[in-house]
N, C-alpha and C. Protein backbone atom coordinates (compact mmCIF):
# COMPACT_ATOMS: atom_id res chain seq x y z
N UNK A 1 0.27 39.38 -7.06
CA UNK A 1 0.22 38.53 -5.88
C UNK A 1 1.34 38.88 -4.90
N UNK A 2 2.61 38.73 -5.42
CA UNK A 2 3.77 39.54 -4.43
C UNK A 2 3.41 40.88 -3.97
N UNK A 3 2.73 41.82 -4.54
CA UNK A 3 2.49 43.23 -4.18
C UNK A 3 1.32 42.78 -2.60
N UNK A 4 0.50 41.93 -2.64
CA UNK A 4 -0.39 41.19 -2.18
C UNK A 4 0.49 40.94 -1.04
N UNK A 5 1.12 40.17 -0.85
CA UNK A 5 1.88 39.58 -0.36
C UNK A 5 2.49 40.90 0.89
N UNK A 6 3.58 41.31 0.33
CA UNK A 6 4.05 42.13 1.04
C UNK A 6 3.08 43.38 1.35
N UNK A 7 2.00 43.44 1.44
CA UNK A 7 1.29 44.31 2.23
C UNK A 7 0.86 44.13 3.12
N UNK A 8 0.67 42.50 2.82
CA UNK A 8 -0.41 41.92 4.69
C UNK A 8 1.02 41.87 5.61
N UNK A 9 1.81 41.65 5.11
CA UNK A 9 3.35 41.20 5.87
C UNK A 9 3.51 42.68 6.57
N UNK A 10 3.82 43.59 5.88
CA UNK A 10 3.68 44.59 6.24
C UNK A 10 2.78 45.78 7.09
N UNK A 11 1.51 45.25 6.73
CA UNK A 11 0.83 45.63 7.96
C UNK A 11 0.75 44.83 9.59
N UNK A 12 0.98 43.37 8.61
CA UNK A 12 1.12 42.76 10.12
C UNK A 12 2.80 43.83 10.98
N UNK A 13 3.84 43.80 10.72
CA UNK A 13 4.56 44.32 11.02
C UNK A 13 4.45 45.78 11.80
N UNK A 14 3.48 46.54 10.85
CA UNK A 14 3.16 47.84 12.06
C UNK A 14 2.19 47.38 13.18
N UNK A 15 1.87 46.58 12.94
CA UNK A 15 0.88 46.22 14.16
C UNK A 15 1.64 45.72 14.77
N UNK A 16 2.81 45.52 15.22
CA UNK A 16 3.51 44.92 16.79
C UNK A 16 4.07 43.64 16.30
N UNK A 17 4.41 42.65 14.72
CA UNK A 17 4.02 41.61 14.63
C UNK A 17 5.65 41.77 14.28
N UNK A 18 6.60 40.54 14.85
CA UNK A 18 7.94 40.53 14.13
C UNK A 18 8.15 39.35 13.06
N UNK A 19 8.30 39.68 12.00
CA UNK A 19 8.33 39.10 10.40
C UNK A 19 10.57 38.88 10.30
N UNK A 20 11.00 37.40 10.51
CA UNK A 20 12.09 37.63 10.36
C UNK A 20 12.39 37.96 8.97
N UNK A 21 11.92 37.19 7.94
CA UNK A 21 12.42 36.89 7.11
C UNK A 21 11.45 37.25 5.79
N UNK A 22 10.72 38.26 5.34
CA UNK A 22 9.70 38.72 4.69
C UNK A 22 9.54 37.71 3.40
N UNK A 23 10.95 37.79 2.82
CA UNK A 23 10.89 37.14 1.71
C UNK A 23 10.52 35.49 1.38
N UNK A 24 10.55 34.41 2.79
CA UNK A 24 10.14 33.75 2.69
C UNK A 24 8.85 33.59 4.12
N UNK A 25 8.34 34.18 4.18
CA UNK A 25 6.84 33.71 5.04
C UNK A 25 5.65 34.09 3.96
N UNK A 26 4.53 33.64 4.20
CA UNK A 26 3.35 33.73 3.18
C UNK A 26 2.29 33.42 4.23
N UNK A 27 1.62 35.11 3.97
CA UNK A 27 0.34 34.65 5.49
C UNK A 27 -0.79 34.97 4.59
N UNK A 28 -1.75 34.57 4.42
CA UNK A 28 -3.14 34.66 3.58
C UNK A 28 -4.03 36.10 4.02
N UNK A 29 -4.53 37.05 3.75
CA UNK A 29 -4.99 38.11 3.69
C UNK A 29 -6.06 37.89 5.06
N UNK A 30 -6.89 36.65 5.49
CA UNK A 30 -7.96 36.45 6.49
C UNK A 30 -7.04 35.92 7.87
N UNK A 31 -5.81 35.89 8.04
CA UNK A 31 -4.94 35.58 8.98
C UNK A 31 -5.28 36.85 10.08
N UNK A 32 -5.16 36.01 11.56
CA UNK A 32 -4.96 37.40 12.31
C UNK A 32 -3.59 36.73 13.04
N UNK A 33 -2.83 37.62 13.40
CA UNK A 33 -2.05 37.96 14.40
C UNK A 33 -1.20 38.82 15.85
N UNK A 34 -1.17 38.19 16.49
CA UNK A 34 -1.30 39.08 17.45
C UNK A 34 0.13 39.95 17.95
N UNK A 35 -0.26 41.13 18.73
CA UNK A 35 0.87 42.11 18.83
C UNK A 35 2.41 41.07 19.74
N UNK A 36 3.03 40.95 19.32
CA UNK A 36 4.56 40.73 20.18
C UNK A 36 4.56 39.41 19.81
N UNK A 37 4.03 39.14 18.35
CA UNK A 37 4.24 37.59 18.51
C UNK A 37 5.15 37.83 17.03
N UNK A 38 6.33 36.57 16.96
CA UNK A 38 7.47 36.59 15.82
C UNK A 38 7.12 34.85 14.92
N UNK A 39 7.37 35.94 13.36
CA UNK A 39 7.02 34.79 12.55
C UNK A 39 8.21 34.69 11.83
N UNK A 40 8.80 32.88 11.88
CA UNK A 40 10.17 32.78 11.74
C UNK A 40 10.11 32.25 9.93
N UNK A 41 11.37 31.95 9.75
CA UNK A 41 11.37 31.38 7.84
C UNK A 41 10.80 30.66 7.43
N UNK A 42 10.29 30.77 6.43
CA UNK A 42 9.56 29.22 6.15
C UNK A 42 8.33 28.83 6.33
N UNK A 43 7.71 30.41 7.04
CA UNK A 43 6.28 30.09 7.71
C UNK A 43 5.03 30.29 6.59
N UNK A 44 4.33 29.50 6.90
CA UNK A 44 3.01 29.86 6.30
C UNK A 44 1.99 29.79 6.89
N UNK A 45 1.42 30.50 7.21
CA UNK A 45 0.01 31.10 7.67
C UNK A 45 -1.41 31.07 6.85
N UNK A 46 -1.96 30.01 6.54
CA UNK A 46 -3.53 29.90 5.49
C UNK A 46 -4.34 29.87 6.02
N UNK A 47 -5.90 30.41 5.24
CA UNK A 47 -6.80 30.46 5.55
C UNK A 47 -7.26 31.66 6.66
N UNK A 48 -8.30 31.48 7.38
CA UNK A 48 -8.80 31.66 8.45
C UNK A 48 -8.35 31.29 9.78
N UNK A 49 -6.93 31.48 9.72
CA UNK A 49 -5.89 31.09 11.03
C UNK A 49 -5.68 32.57 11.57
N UNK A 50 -5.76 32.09 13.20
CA UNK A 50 -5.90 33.35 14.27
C UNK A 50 -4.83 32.76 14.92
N UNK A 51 -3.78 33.87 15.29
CA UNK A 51 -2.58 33.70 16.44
C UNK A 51 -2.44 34.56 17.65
N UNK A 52 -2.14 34.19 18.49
CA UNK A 52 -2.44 35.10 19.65
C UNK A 52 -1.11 35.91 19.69
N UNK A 53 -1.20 36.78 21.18
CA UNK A 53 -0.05 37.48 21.22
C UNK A 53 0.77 36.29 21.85
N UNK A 54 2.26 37.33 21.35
CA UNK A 54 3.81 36.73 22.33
C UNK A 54 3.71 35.34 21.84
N UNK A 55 3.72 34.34 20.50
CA UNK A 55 4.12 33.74 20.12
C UNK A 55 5.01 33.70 19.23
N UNK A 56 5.65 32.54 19.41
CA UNK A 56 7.10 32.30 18.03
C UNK A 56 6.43 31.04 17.22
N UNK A 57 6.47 31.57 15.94
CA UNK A 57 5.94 30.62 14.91
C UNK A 57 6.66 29.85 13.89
N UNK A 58 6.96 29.23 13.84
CA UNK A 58 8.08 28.62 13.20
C UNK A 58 9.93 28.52 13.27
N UNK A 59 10.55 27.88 12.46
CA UNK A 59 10.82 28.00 11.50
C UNK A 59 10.02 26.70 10.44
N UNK A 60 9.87 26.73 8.90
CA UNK A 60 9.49 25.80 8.76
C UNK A 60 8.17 25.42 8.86
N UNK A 61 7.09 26.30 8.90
CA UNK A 61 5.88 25.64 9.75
C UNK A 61 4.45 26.19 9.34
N UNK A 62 3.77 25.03 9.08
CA UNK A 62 2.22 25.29 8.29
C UNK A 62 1.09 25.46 9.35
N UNK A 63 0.45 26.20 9.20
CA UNK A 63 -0.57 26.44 10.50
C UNK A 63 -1.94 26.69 8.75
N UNK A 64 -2.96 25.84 9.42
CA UNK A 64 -3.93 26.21 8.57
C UNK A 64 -5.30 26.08 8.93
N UNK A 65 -6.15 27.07 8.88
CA UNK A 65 -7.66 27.22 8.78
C UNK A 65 -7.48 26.29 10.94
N UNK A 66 -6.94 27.37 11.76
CA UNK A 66 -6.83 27.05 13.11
C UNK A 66 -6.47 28.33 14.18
N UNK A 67 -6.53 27.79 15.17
CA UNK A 67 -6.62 28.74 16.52
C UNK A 67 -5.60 28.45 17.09
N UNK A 68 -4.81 29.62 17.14
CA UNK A 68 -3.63 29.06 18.28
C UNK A 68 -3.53 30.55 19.17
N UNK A 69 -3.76 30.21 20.71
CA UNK A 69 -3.04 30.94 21.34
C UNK A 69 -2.72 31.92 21.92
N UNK A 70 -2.12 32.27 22.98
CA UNK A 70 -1.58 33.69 23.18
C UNK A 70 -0.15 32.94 24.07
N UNK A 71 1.19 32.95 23.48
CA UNK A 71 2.68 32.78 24.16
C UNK A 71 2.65 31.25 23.67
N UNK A 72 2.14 30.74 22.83
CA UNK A 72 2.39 29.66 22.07
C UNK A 72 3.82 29.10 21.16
N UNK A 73 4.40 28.81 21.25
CA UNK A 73 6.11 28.29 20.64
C UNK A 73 5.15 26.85 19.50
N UNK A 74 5.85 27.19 18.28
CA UNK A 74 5.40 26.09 17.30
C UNK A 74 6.52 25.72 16.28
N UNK A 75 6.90 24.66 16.18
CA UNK A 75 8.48 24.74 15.47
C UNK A 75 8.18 23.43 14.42
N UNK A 76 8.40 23.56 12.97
CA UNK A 76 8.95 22.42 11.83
C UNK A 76 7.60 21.67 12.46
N UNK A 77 6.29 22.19 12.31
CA UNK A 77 5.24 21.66 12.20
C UNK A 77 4.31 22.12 11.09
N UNK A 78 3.48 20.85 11.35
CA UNK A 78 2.39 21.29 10.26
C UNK A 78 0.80 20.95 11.36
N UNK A 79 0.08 22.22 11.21
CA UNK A 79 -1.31 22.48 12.01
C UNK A 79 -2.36 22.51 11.59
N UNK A 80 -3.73 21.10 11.16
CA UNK A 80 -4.66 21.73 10.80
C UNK A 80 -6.02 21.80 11.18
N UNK A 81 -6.61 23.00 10.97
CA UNK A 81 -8.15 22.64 11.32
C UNK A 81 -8.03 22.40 13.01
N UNK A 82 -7.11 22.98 13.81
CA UNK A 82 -7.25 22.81 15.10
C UNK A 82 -7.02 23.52 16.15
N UNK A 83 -6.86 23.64 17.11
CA UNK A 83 -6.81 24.78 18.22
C UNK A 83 -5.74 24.10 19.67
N UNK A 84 -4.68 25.46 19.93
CA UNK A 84 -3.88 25.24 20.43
C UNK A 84 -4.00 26.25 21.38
N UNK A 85 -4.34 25.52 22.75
CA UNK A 85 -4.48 26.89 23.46
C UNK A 85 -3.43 27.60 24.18
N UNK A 86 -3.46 28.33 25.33
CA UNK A 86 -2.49 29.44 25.76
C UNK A 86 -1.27 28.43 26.26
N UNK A 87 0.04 29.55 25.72
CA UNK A 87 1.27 28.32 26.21
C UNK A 87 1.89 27.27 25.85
N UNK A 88 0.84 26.45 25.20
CA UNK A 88 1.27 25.37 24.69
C UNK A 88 2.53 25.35 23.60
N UNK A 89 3.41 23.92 23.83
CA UNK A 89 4.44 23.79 23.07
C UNK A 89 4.52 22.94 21.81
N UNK A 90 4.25 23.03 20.81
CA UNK A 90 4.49 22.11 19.50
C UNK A 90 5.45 22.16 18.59
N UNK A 91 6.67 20.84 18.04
CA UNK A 91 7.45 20.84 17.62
C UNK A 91 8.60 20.21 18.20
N UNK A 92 9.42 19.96 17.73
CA UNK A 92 9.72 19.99 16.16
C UNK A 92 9.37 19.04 15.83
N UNK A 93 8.99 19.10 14.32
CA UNK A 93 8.62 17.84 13.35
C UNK A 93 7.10 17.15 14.57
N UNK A 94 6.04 18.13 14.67
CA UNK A 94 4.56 17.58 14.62
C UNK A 94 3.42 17.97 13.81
N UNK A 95 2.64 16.92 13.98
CA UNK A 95 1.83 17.06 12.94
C UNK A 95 -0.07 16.90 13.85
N UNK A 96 -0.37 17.77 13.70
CA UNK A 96 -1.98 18.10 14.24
C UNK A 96 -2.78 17.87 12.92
N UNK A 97 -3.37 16.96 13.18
CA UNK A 97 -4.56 16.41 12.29
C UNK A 97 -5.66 17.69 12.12
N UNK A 98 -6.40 17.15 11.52
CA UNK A 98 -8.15 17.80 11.45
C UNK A 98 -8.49 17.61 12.97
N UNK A 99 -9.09 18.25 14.01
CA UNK A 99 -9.83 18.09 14.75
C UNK A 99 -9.10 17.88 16.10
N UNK A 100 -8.09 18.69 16.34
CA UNK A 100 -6.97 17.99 17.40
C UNK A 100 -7.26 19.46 18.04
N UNK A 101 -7.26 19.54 19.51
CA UNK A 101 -7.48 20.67 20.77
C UNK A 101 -6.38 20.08 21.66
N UNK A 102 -5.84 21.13 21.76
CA UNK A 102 -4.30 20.89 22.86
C UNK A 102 -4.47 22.02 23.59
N UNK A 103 -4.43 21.71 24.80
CA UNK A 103 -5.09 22.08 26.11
C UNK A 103 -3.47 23.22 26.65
N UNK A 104 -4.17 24.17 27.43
CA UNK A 104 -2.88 24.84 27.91
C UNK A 104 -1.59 24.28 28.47
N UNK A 105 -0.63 24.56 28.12
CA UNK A 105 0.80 23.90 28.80
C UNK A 105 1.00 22.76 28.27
N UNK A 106 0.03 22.37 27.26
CA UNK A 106 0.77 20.89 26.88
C UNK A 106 1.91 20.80 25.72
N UNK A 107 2.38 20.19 26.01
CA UNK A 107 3.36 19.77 24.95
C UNK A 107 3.68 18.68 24.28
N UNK A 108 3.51 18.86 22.61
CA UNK A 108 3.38 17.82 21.53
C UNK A 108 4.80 17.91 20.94
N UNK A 109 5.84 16.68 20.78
CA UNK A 109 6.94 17.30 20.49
C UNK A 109 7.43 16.17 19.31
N UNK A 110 8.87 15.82 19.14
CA UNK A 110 9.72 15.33 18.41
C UNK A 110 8.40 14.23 17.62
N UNK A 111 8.13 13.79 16.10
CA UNK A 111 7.33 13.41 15.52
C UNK A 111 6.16 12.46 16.32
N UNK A 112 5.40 13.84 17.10
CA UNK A 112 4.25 13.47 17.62
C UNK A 112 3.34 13.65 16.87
N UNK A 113 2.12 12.71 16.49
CA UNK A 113 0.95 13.14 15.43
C UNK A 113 -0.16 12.76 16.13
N UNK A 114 -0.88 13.84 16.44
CA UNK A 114 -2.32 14.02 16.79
C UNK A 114 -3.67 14.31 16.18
N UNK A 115 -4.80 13.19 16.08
CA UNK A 115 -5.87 13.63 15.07
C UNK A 115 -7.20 13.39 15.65
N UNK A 116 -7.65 14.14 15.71
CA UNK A 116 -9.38 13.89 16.20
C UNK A 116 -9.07 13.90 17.68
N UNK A 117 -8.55 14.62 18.20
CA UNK A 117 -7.92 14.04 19.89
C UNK A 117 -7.54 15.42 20.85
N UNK A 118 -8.44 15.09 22.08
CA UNK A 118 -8.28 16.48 22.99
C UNK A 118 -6.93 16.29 23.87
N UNK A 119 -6.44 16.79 24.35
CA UNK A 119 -4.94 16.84 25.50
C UNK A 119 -5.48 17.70 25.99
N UNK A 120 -5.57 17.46 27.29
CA UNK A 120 -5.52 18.05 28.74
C UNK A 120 -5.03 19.14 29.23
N UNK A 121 -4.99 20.11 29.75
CA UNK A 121 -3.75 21.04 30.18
C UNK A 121 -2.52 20.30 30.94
N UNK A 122 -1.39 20.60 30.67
CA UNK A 122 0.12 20.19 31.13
C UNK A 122 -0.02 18.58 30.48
N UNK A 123 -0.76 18.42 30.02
CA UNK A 123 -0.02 16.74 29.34
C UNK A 123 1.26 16.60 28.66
N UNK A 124 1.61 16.19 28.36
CA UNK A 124 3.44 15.46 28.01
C UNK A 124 3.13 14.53 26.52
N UNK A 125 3.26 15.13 25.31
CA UNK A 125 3.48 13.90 24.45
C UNK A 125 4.63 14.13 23.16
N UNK A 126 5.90 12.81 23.39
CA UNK A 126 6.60 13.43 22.88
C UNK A 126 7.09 12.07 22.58
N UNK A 127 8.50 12.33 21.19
CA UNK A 127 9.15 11.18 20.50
C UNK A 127 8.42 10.33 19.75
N UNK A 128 8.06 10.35 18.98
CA UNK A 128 7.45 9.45 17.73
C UNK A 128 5.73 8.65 18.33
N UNK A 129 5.09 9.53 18.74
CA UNK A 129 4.08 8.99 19.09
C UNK A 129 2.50 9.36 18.58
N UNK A 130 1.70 8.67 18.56
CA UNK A 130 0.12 8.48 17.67
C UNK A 130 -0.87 8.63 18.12
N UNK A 131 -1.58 9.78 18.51
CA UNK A 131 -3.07 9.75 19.38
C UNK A 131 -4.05 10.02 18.49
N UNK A 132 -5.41 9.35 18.30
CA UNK A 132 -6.05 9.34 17.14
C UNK A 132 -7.28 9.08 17.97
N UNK A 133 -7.99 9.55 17.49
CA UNK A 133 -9.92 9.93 17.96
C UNK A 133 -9.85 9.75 19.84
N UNK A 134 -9.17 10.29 20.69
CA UNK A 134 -8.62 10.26 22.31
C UNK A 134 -8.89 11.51 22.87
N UNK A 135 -9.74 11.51 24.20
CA UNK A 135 -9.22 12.53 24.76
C UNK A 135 -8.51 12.11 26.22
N UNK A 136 -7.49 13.07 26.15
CA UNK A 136 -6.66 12.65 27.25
C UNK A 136 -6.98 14.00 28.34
N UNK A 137 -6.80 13.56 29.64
CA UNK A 137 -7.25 14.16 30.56
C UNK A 137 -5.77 15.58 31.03
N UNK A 138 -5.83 15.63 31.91
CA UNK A 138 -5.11 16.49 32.48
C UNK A 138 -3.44 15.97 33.44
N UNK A 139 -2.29 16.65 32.66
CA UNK A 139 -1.06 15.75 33.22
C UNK A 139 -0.66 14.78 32.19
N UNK A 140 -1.19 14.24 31.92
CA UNK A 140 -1.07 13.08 31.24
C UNK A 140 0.79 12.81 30.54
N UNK A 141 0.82 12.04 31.02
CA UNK A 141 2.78 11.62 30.07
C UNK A 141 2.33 10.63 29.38
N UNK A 142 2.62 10.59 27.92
CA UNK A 142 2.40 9.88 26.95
C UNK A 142 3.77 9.25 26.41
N UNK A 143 4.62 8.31 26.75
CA UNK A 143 5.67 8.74 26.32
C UNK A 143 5.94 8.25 25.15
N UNK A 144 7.30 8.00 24.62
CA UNK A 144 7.95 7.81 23.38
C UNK A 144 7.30 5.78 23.47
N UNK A 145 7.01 6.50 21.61
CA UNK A 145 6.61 5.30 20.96
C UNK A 145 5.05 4.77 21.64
N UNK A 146 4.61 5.41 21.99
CA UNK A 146 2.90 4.94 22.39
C UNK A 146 2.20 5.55 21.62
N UNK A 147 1.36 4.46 21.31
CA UNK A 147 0.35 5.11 20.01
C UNK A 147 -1.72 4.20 20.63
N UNK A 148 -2.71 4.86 20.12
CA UNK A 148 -3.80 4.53 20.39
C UNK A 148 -4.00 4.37 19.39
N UNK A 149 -4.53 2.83 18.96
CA UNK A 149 -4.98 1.89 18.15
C UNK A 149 -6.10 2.35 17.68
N UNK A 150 -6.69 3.13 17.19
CA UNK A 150 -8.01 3.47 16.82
C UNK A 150 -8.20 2.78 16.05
N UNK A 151 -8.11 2.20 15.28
CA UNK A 151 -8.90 1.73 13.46
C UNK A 151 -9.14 0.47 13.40
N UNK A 152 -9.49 -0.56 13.28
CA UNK A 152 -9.64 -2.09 13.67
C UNK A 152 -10.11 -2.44 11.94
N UNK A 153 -9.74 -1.54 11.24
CA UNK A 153 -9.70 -1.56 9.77
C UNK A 153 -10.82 -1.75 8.71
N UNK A 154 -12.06 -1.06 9.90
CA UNK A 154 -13.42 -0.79 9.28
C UNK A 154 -13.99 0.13 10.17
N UNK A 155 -13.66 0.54 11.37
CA UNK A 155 -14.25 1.42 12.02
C UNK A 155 -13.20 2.09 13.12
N UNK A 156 -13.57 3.29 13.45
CA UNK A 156 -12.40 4.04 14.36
C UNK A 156 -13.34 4.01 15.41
N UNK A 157 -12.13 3.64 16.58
CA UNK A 157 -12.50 3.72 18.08
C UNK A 157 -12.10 4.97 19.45
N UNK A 158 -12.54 5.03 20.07
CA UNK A 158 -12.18 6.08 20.88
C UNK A 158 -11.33 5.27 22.09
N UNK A 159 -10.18 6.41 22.53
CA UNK A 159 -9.32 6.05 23.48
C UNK A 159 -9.98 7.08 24.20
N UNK A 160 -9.86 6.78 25.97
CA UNK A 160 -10.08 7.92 27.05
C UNK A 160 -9.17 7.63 27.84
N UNK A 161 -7.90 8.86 28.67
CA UNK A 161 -7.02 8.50 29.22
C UNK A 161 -7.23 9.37 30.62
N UNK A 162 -7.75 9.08 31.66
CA UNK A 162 -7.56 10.04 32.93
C UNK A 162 -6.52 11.07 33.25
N UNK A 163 -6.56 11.98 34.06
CA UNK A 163 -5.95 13.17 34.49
C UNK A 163 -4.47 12.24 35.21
N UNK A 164 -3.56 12.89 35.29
CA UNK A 164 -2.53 12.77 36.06
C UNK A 164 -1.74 11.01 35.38
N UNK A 165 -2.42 10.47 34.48
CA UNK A 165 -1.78 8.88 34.44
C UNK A 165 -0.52 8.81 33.13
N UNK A 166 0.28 7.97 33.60
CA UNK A 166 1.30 7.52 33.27
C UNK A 166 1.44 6.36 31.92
N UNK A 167 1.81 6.87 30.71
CA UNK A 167 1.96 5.24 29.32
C UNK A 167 2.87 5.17 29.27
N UNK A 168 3.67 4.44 29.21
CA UNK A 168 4.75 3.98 29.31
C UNK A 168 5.12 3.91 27.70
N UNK A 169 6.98 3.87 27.18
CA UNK A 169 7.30 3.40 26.00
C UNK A 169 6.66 2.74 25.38
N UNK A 170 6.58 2.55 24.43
CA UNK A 170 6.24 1.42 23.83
C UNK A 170 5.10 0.94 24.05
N UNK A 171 3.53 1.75 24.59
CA UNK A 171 2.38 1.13 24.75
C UNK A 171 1.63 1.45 23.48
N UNK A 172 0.73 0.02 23.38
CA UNK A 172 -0.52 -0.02 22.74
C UNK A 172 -1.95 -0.30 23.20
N UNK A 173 -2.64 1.20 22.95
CA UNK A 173 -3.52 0.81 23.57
C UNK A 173 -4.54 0.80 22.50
N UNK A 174 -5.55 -0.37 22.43
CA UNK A 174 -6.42 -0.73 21.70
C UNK A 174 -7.65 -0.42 21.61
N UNK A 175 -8.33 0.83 20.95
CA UNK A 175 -9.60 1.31 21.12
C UNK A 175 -10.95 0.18 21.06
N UNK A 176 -11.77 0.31 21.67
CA UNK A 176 -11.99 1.31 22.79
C UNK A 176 -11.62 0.79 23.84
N UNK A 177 -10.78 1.74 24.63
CA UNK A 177 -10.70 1.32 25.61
C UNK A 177 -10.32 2.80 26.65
N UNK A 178 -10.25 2.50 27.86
CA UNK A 178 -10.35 3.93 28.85
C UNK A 178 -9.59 2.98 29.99
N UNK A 179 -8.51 4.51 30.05
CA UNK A 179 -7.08 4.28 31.24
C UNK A 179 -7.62 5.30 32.17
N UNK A 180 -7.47 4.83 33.60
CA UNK A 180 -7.83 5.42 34.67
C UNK A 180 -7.19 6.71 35.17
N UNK A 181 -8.20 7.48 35.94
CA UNK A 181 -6.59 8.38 36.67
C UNK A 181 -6.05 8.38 37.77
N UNK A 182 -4.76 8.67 37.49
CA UNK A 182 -3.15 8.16 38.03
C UNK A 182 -3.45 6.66 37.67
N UNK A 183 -3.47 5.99 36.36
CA UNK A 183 -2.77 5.13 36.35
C UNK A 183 -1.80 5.25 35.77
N UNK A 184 -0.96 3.68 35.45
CA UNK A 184 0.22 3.29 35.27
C UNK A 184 0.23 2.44 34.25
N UNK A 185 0.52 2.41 32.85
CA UNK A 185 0.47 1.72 31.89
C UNK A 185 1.98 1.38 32.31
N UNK A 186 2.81 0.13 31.83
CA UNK A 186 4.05 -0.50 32.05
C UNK A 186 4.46 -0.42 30.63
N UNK A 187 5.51 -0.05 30.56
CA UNK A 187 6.28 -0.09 28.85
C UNK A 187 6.55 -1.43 28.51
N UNK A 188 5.83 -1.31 26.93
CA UNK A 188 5.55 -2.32 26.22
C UNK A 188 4.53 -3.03 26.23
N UNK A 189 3.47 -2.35 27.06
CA UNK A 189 2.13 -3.45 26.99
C UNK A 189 1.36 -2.97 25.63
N UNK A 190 0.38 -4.07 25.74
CA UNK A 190 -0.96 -3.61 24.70
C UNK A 190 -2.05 -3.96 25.75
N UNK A 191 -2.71 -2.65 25.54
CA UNK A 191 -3.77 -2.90 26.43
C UNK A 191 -5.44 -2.98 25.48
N UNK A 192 -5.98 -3.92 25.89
CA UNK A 192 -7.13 -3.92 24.92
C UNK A 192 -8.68 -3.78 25.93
């Protein structure tokens, strides 16, 4: 298995691919990766996961059976079953559910967790926050501590958030429900 091991590492490497740390990354034999992109310590690469070029992949960081990219940055995350398109920023400490599409330029950051849920190109979601069965439009600032209520503790609901609008700290918004665009959620509401 180590002989295994250090061959895919190694071919990824003549192919354009920068491997810091050989001895601890582990990429699965059906992995692709792309030329000028660097895989940092700690990384693991499973399944049927495709990486584009000119990304940095880790340190720290699970990507599995998903699509990410071409100039993608992903740090002390874990990725699954989902697709991250060109640019986009994830990390540190996030977590992409089953079924999560993050739109170009967006950025998922400090323990953001996303599941079943589209982001927009250039959306903003960052500091301890929860988007669950949502798609959010384009722009979008999600900020710290807002989470979408999906589950009513027998059935999951869908959130829809317009292009360009604003959640404030501390919002709850209560599925189903749909935020306009350019609106203005006020920190600390619950919106139902």
């Amino acid at each position: 298995a180590e002989i295994v091991r250090r061959r895919i590492l190694d071919d990824l490497m003549l192919s354009g691919v920068t491997i810091d740390d050989p001895a601890s990354t582990f990429v699965d034999c059906h992995v692709v990766v792309g030329r000028d992109s660097r895989i940092m310590p700690g990384t693991f690469l499973r399944g049927r996961t495709s990486v584009g070029k000119c990304c940095v992949i880790g340190p720290q960081t699970l990507i599995q059976e998903s699509n990410i990219g071409d100039g993608v940055t992903i740090s002390f995350s874990v990725i699954e079953h989902s697709q991250v398109h060109n640019h986009a920023r994830i990390g540190p400490f996030s977590h992409l559910r089953p079924g999560s599409v993050i739109g170009e330029g967006a950025e998922i950051g400090n323990y953001a967790e996303i599941k079943n849920s589209s982001i927009g190109k250039g959306s903003k979601i960052h500091h301890h926050s929860y988007v669950g069965d949502s798609t959010l439009g384009e722009r979008v600032n999600f900020s710290a501590g807002a989470i979408t209520v999906n589950y009513d503790g027998r059935q999951k609901h869908h959130t829809s958030i317009g292009d360009g609008a604003f959640i404030g700290c501390n919002v709850n918004l209560v599925a189903p429900v749909k935020v306009g665009r350019e609106a203005f959620v006020a920190a600390g509401s619950t919106v139902t």
